[in-house]
PDB file of N, CA and C in Angstrom:
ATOM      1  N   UNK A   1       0.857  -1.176   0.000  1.00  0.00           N
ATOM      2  CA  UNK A   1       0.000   0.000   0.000  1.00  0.00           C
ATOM      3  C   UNK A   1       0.895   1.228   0.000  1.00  0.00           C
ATOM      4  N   UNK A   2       0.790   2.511  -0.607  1.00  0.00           N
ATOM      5  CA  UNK A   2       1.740   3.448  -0.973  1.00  0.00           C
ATOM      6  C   UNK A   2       0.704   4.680   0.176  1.00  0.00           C
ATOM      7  N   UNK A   3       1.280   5.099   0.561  1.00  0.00           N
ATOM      8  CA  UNK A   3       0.945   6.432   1.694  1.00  0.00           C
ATOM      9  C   UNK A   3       1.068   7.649   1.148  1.00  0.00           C
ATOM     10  N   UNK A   4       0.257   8.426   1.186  1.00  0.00           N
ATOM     11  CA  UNK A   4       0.443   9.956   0.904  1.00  0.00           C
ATOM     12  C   UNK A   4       0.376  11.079   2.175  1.00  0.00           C
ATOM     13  N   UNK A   5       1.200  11.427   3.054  1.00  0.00           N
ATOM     14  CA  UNK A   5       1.209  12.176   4.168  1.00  0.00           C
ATOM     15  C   UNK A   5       0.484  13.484   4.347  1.00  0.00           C
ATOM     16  N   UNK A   6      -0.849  13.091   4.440  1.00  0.00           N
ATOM     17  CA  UNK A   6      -2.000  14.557   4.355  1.00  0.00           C
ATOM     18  C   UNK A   6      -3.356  14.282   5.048  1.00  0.00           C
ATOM     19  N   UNK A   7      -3.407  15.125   5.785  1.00  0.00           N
ATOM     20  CA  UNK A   7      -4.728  14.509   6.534  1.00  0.00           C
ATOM     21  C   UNK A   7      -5.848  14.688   5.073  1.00  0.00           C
ATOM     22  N   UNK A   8      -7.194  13.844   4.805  1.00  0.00           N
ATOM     23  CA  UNK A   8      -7.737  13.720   4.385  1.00  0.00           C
ATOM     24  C   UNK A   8      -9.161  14.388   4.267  1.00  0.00           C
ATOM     25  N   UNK A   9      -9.244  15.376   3.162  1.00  0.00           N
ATOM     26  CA  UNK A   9     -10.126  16.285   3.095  1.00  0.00           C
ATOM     27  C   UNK A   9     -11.949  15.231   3.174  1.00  0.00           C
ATOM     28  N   UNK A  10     -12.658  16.113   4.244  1.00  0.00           N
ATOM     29  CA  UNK A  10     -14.189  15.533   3.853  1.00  0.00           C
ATOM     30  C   UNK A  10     -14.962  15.775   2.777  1.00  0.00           C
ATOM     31  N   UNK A  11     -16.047  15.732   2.657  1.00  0.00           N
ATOM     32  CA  UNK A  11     -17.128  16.041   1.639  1.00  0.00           C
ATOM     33  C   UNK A  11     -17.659  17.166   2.166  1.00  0.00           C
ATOM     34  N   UNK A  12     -17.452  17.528   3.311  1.00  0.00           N
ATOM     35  CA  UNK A  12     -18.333  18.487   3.802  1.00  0.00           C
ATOM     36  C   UNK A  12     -16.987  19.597   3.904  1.00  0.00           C
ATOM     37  N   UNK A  13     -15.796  19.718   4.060  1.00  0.00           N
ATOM     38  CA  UNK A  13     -14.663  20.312   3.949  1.00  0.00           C
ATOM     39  C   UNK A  13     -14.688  21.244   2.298  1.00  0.00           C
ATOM     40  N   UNK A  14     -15.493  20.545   1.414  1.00  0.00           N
ATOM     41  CA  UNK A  14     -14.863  20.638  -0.138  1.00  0.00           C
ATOM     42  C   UNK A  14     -15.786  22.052  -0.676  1.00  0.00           C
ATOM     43  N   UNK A  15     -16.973  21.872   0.099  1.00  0.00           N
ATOM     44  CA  UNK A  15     -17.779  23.428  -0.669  1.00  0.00           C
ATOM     45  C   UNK A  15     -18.267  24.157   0.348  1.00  0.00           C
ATOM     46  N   UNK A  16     -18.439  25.815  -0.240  1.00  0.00           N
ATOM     47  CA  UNK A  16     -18.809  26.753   0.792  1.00  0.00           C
ATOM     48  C   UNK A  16     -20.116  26.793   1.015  1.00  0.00           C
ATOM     49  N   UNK A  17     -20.432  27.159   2.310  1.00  0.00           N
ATOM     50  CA  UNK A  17     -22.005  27.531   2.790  1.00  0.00           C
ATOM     51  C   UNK A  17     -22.003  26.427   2.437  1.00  0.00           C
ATOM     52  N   UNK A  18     -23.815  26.438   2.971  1.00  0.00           N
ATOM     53  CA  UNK A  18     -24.842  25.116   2.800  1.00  0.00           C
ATOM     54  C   UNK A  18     -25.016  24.883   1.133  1.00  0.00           C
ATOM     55  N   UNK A  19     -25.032  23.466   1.699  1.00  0.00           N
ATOM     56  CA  UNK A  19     -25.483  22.394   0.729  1.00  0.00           C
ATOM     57  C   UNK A  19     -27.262  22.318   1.075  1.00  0.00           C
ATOM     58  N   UNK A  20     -28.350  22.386  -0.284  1.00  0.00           N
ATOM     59  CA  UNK A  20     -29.489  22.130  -0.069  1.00  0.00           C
ATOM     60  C   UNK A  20     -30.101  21.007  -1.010  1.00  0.00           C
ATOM     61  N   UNK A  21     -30.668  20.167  -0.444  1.00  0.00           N
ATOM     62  CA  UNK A  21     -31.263  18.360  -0.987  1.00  0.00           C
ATOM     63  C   UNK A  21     -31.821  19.072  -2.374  1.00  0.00           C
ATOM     64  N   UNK A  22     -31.249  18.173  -3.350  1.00  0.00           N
ATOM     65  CA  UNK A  22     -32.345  18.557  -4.338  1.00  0.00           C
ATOM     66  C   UNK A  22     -34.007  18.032  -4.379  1.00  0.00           C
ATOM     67  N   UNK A  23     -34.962  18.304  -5.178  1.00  0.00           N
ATOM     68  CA  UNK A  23     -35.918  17.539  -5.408  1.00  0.00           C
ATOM     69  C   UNK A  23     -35.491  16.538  -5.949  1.00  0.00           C
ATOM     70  N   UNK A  24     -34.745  16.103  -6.634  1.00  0.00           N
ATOM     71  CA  UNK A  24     -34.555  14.488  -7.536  1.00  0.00           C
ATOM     72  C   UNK A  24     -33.876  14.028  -5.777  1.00  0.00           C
ATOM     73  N   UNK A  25     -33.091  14.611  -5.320  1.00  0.00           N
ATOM     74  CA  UNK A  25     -33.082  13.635  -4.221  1.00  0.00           C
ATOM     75  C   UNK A  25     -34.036  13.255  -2.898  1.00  0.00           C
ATOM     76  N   UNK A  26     -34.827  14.658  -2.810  1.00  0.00           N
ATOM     77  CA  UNK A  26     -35.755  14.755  -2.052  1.00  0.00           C
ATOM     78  C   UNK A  26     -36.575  13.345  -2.091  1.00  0.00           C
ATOM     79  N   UNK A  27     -36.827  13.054  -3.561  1.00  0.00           N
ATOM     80  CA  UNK A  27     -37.548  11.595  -3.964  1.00  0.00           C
ATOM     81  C   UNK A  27     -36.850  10.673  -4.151  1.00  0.00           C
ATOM     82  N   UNK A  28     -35.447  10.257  -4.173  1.00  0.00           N
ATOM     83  CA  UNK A  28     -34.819   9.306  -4.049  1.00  0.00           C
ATOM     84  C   UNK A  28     -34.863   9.143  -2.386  1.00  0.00           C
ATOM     85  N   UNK A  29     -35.035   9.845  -1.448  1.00  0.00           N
ATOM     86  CA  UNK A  29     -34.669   9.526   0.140  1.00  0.00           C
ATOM     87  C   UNK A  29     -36.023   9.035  -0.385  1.00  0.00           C
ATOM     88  N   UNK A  30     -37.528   9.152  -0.037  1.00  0.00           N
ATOM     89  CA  UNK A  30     -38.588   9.166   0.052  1.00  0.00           C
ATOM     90  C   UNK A  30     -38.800   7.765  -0.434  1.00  0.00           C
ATOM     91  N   UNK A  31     -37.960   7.518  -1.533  1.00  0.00           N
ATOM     92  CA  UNK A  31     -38.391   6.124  -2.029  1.00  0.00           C
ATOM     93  C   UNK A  31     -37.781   5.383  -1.780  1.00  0.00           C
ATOM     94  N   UNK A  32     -36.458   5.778  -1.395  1.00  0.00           N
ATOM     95  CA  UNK A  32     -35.495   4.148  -0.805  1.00  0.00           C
ATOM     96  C   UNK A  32     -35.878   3.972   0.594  1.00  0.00           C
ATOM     97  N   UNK A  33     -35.988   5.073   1.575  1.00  0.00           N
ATOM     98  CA  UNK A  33     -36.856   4.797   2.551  1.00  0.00           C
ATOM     99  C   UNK A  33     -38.218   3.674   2.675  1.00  0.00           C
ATOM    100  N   UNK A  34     -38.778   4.044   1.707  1.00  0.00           N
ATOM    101  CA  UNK A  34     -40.048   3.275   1.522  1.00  0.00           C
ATOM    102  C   UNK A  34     -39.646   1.516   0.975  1.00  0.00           C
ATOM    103  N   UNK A  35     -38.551   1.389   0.179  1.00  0.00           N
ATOM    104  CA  UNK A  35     -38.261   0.255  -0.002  1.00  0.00           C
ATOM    105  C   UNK A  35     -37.416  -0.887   0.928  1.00  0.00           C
ATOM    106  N   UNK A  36     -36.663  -0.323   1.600  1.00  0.00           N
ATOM    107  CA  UNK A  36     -36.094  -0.506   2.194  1.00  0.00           C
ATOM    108  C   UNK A  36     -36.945  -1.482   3.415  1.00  0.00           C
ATOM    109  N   UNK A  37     -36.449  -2.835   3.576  1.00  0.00           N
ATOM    110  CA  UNK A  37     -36.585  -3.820   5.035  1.00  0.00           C
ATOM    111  C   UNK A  37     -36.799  -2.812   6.249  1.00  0.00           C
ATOM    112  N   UNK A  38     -38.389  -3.041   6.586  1.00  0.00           N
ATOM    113  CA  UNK A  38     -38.590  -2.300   7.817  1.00  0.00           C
ATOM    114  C   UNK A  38     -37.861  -2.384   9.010  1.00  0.00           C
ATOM    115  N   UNK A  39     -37.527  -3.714   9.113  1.00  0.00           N
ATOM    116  CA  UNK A  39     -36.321  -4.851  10.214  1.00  0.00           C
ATOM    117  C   UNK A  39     -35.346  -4.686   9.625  1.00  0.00           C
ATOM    118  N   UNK A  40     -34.382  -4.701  10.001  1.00  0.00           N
ATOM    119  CA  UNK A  40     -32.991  -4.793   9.949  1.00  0.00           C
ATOM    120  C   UNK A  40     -32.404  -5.293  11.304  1.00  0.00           C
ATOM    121  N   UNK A  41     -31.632  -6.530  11.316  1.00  0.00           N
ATOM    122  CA  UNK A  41     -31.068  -6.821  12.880  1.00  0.00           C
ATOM    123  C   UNK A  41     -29.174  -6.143  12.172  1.00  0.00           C
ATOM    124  N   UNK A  42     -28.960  -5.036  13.046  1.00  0.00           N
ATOM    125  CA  UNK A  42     -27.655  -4.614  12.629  1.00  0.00           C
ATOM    126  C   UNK A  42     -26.627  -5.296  13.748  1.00  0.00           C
ATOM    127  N   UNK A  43     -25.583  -5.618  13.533  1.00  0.00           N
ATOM    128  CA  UNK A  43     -24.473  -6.280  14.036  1.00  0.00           C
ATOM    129  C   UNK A  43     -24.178  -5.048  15.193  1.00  0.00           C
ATOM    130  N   UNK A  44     -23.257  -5.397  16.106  1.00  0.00           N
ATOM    131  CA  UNK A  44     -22.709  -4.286  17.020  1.00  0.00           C
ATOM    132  C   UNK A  44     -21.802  -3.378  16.017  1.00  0.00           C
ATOM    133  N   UNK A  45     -22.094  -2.566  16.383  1.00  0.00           N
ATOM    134  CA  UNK A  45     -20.337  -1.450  15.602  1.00  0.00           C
ATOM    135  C   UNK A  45     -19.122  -2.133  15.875  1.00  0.00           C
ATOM    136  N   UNK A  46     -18.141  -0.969  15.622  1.00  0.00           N
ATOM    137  CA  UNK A  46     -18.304  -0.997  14.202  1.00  0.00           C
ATOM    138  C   UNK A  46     -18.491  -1.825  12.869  1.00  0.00           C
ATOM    139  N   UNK A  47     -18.423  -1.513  12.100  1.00  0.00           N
ATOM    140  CA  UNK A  47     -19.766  -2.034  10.679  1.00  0.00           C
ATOM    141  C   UNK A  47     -18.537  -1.558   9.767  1.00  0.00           C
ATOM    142  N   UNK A  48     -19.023  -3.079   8.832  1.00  0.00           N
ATOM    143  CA  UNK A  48     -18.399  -3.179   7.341  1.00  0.00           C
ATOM    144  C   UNK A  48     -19.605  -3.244   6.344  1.00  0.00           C
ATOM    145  N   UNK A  49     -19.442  -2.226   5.586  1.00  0.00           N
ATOM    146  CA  UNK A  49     -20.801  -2.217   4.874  1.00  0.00           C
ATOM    147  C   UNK A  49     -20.250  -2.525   3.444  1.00  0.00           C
ATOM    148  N   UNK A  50     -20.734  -4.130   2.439  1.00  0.00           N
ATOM    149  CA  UNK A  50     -20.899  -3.787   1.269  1.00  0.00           C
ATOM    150  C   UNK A  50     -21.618  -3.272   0.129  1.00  0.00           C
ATOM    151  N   UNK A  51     -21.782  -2.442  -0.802  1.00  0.00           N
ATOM    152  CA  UNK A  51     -22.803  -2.185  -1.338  1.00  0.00           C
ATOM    153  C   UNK A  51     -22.569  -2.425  -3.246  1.00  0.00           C
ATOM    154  N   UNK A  52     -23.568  -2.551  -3.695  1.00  0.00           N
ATOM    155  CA  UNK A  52     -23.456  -2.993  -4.826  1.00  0.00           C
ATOM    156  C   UNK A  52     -24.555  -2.547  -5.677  1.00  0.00           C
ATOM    157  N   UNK A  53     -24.057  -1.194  -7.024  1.00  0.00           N
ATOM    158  CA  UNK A  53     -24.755  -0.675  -7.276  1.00  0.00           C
ATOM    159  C   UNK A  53     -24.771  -1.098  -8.938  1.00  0.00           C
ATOM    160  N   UNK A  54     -26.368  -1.349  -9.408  1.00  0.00           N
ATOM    161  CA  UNK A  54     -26.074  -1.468 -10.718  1.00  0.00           C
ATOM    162  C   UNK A  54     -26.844  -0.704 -11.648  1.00  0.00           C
ATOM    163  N   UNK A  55     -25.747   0.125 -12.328  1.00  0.00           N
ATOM    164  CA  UNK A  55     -25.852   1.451 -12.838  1.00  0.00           C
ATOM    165  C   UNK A  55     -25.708   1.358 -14.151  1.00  0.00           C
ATOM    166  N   UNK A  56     -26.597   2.223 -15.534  1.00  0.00           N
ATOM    167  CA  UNK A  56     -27.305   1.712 -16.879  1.00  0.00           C
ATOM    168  C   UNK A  56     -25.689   2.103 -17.284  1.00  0.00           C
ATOM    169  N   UNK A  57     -25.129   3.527 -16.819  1.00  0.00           N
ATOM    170  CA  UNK A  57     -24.379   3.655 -17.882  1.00  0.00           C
ATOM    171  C   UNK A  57     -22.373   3.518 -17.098  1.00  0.00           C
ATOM    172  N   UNK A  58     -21.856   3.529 -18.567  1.00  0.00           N
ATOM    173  CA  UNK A  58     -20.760   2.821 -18.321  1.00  0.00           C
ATOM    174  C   UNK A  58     -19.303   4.046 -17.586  1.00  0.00           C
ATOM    175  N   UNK A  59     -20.326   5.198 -17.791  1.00  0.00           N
ATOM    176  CA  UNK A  59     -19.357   6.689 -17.259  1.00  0.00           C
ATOM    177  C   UNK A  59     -19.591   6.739 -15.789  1.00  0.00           C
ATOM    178  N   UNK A  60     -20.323   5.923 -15.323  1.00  0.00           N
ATOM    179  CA  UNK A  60     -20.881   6.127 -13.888  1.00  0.00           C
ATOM    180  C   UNK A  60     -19.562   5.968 -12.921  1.00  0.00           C
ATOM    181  N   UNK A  61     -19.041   6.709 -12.230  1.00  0.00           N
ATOM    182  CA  UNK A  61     -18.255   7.413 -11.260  1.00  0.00           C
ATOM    183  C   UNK A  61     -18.570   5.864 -10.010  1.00  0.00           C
ATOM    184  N   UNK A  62     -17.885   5.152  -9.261  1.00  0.00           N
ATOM    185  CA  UNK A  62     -17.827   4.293  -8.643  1.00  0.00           C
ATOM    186  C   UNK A  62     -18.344   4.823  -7.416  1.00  0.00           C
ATOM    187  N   UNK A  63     -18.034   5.982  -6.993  1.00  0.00           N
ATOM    188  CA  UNK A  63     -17.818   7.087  -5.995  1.00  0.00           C
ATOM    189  C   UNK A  63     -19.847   7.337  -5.446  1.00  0.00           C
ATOM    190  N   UNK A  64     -19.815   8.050  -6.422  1.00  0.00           N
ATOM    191  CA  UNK A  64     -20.793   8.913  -6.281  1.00  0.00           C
ATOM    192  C   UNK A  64     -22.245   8.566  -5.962  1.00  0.00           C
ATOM    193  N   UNK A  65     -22.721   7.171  -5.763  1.00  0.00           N
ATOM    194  CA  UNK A  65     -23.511   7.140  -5.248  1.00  0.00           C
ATOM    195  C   UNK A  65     -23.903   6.205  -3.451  1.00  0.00           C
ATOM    196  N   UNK A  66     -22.495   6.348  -3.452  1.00  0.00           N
ATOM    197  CA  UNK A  66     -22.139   6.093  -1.707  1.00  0.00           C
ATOM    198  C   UNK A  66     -23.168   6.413  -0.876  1.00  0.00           C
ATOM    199  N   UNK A  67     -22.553   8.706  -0.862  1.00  0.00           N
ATOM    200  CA  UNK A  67     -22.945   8.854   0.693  1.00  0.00           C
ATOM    201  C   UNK A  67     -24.682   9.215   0.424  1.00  0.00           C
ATOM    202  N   UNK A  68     -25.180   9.103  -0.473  1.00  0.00           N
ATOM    203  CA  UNK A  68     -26.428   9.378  -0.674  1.00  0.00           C
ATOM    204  C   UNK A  68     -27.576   8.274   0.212  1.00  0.00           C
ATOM    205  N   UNK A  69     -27.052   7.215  -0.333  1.00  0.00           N
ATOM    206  CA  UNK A  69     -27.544   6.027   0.079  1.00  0.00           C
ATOM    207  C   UNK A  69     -27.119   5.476   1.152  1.00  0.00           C
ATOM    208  N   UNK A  70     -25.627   5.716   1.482  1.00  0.00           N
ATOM    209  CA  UNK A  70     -25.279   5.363   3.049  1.00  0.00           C
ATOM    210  C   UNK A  70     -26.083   6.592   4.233  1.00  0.00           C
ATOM    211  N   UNK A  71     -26.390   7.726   3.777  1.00  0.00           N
ATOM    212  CA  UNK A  71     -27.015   8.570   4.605  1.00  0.00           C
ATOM    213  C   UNK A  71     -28.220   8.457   5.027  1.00  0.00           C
ATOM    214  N   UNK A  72     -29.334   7.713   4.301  1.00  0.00           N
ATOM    215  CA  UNK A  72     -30.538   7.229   3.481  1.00  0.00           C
ATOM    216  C   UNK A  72     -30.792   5.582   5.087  1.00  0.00           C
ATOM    217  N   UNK A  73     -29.693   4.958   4.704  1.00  0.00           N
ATOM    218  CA  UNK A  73     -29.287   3.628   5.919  1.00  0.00           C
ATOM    219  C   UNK A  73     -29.371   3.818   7.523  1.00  0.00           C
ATOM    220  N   UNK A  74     -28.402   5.403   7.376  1.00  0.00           N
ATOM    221  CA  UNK A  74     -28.124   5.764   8.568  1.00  0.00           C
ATOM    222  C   UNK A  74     -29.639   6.005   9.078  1.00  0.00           C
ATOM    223  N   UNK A  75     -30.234   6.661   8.129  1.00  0.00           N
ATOM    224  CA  UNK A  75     -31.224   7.467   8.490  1.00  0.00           C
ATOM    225  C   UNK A  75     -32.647   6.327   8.999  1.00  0.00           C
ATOM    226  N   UNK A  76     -32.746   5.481   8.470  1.00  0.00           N
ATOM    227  CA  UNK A  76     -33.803   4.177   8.455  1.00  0.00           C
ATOM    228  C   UNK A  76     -33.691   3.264   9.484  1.00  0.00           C
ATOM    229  N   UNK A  77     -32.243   2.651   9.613  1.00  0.00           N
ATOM    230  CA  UNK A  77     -31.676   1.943  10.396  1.00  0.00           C
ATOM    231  C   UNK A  77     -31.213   2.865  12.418  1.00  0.00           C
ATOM    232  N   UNK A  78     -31.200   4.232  12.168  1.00  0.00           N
ATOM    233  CA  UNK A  78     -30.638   4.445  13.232  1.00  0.00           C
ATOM    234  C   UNK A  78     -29.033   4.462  13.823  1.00  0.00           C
ATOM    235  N   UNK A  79     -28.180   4.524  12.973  1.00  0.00           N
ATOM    236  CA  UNK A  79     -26.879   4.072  13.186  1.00  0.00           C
ATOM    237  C   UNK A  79     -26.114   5.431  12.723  1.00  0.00           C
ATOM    238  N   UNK A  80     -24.834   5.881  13.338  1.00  0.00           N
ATOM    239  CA  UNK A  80     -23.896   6.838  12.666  1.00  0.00           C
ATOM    240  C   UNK A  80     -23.076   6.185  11.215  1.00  0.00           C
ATOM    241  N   UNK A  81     -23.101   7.090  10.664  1.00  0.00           N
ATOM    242  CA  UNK A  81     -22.338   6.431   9.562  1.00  0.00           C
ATOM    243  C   UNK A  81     -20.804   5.991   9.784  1.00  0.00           C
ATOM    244  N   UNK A  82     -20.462   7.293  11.540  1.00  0.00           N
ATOM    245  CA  UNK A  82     -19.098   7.179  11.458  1.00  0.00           C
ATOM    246  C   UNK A  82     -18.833   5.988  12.406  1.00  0.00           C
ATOM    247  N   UNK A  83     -19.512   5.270  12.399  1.00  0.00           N
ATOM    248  CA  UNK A  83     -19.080   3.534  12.830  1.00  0.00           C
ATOM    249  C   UNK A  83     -19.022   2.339  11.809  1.00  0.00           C
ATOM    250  N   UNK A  84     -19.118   3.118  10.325  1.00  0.00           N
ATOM    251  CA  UNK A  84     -18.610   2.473   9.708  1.00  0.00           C
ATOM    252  C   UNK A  84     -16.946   2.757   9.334  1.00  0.00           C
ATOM    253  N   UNK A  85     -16.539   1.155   9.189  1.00  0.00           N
ATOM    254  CA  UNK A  85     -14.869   1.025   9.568  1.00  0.00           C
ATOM    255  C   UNK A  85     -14.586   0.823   8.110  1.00  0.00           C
ATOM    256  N   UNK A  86     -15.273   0.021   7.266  1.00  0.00           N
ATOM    257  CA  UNK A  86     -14.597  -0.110   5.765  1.00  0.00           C
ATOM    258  C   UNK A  86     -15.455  -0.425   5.181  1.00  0.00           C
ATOM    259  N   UNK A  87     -15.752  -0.302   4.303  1.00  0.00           N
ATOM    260  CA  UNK A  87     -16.532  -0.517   2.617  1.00  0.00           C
ATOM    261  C   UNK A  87     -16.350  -0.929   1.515  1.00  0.00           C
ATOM    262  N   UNK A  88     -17.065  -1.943   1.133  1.00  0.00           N
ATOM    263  CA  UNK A  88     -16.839  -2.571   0.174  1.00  0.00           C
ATOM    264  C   UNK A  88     -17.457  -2.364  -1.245  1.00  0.00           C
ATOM    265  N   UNK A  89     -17.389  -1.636  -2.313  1.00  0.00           N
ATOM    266  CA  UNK A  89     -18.147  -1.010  -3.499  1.00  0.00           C
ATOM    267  C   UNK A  89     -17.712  -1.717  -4.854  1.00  0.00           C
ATOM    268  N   UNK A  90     -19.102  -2.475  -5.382  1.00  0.00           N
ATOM    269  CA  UNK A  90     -19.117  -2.582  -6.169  1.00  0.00           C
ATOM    270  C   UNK A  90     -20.050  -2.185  -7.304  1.00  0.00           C
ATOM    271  N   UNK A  91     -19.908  -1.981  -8.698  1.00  0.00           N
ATOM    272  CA  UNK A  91     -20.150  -1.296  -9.389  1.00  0.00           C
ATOM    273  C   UNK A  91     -21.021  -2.794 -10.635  1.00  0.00           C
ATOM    274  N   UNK A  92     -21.652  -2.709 -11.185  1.00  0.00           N
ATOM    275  CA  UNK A  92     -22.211  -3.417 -12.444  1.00  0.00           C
ATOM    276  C   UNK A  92     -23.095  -2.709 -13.269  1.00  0.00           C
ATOM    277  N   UNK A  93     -23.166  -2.710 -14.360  1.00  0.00           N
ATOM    278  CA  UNK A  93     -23.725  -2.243 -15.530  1.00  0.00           C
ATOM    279  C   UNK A  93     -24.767  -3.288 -15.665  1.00  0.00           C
ATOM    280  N   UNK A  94     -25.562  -2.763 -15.991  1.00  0.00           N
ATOM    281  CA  UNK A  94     -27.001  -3.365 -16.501  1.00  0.00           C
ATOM    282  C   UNK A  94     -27.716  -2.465 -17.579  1.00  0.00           C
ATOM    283  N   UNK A  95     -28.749  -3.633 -17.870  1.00  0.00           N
ATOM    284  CA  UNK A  95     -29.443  -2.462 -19.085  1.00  0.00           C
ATOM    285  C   UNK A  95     -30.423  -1.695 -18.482  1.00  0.00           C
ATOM    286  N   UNK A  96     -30.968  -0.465 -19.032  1.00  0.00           N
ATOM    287  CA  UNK A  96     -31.609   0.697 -18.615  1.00  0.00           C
ATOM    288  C   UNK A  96     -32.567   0.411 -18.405  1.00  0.00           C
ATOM    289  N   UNK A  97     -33.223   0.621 -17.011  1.00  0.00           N
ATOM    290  CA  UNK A  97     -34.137   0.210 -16.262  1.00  0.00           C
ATOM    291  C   UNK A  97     -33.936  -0.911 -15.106  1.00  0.00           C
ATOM    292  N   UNK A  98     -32.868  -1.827 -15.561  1.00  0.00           N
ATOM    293  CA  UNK A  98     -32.462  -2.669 -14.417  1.00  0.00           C
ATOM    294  C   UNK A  98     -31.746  -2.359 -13.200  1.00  0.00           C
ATOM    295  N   UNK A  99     -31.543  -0.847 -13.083  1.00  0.00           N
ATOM    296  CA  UNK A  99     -30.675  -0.529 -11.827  1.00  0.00           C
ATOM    297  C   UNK A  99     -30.645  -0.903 -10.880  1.00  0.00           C
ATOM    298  N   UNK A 100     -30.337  -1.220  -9.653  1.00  0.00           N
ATOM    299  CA  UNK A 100     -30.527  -1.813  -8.602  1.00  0.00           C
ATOM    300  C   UNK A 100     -29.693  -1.399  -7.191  1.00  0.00           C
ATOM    301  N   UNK A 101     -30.056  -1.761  -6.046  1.00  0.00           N
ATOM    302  CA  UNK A 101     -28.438  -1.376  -5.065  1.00  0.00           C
ATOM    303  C   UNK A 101     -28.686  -2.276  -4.186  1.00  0.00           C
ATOM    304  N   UNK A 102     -28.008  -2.766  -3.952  1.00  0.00           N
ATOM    305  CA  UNK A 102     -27.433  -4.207  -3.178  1.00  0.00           C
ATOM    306  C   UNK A 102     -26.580  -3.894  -1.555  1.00  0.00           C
ATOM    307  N   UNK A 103     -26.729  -4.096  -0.613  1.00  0.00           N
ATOM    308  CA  UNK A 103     -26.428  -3.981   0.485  1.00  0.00           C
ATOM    309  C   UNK A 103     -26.374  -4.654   1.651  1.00  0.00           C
ATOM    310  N   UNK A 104     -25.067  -5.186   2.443  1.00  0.00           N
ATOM    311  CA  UNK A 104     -24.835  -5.864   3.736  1.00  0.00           C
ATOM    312  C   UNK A 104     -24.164  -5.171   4.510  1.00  0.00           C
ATOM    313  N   UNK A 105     -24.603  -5.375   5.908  1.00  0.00           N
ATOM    314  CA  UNK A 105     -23.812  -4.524   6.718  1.00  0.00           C
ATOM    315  C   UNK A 105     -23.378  -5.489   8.127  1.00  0.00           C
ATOM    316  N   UNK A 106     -22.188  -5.446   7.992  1.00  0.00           N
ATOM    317  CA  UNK A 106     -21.276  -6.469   8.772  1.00  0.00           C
ATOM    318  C   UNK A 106     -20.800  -5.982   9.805  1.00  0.00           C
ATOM    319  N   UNK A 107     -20.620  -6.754  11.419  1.00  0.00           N
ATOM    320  CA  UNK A 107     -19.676  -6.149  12.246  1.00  0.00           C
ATOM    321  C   UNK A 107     -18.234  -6.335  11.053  1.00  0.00           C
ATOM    322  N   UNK A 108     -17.138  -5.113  11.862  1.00  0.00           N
ATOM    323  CA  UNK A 108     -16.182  -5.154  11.310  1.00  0.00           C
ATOM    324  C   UNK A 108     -14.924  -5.349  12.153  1.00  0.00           C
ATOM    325  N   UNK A 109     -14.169  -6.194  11.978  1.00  0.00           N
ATOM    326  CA  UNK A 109     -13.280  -6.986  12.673  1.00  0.00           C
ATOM    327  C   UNK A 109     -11.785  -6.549  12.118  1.00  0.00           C
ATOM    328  N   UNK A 110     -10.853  -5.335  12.395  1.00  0.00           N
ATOM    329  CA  UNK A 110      -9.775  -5.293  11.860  1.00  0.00           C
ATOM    330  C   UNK A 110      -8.881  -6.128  11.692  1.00  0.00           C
ATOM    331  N   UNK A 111      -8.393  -6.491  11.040  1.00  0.00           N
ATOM    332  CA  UNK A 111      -6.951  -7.071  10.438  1.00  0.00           C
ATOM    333  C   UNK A 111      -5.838  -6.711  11.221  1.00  0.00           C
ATOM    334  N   UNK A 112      -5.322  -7.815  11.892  1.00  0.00           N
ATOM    335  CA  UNK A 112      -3.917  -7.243  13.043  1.00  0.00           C
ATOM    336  C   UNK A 112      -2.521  -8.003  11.874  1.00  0.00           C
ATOM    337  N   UNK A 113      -1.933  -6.816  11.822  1.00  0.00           N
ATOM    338  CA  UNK A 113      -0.574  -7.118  11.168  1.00  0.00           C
ATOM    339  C   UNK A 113       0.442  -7.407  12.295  1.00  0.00           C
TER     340      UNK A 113
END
């Protein structure tokens, strides 16, 4: 693993003033909420969450539909996001209309070197 010596800028670090929800997301919370397993039995913290998103087109950014949907979890489930320890993201292409997002959320057990 190669190191870069810099503390690590947030999402919330990167733009000025408030950030405000759009309407396209206003209805993406509204509806993944609604889809979403009323139950969930969550593991103790901290949490390894994988998620697995399958997205029509092939420019789609690996990134970018994380904290939307991890915020969306937090929010349903009851949990901080910042007890999640690592993440696992995967990405698949499908044809248009098949999108989907796929999700487990694991205690997380570090790796002792």
């Amino acid at each position: 693993m190669d190191f870069v010596p810099i503390k690590p800028l947030s999402v919330n670090e990167c733009w000025k003033g408030q950030r405000f929800k759009s309407a396209k997301y206003t209805k993406y919370e509204h509806d993944v909420l609604f889809l979403l397993p009323n139950h969930l039995q969550l593991p103790e913290p901290p949490f390894q969450i994988h998620l697995q998103f399958g997205v029509s087109t092939q420019s789609a950014d690996w990134d970018n539909p994380i904290k939307p949907f991890q915020d969306i979890l937090q929010k349903k489930y009851a949990f901080n996001d910042k007890q999640v320890r690592r993440a696992i993201v995967d990405i698949e292409v499908v044809p248009k209309g098949k999108e989907y997002i796929g999700f487990k959320i694991t205690h997380f057990t570090p790796y002792k070197l």
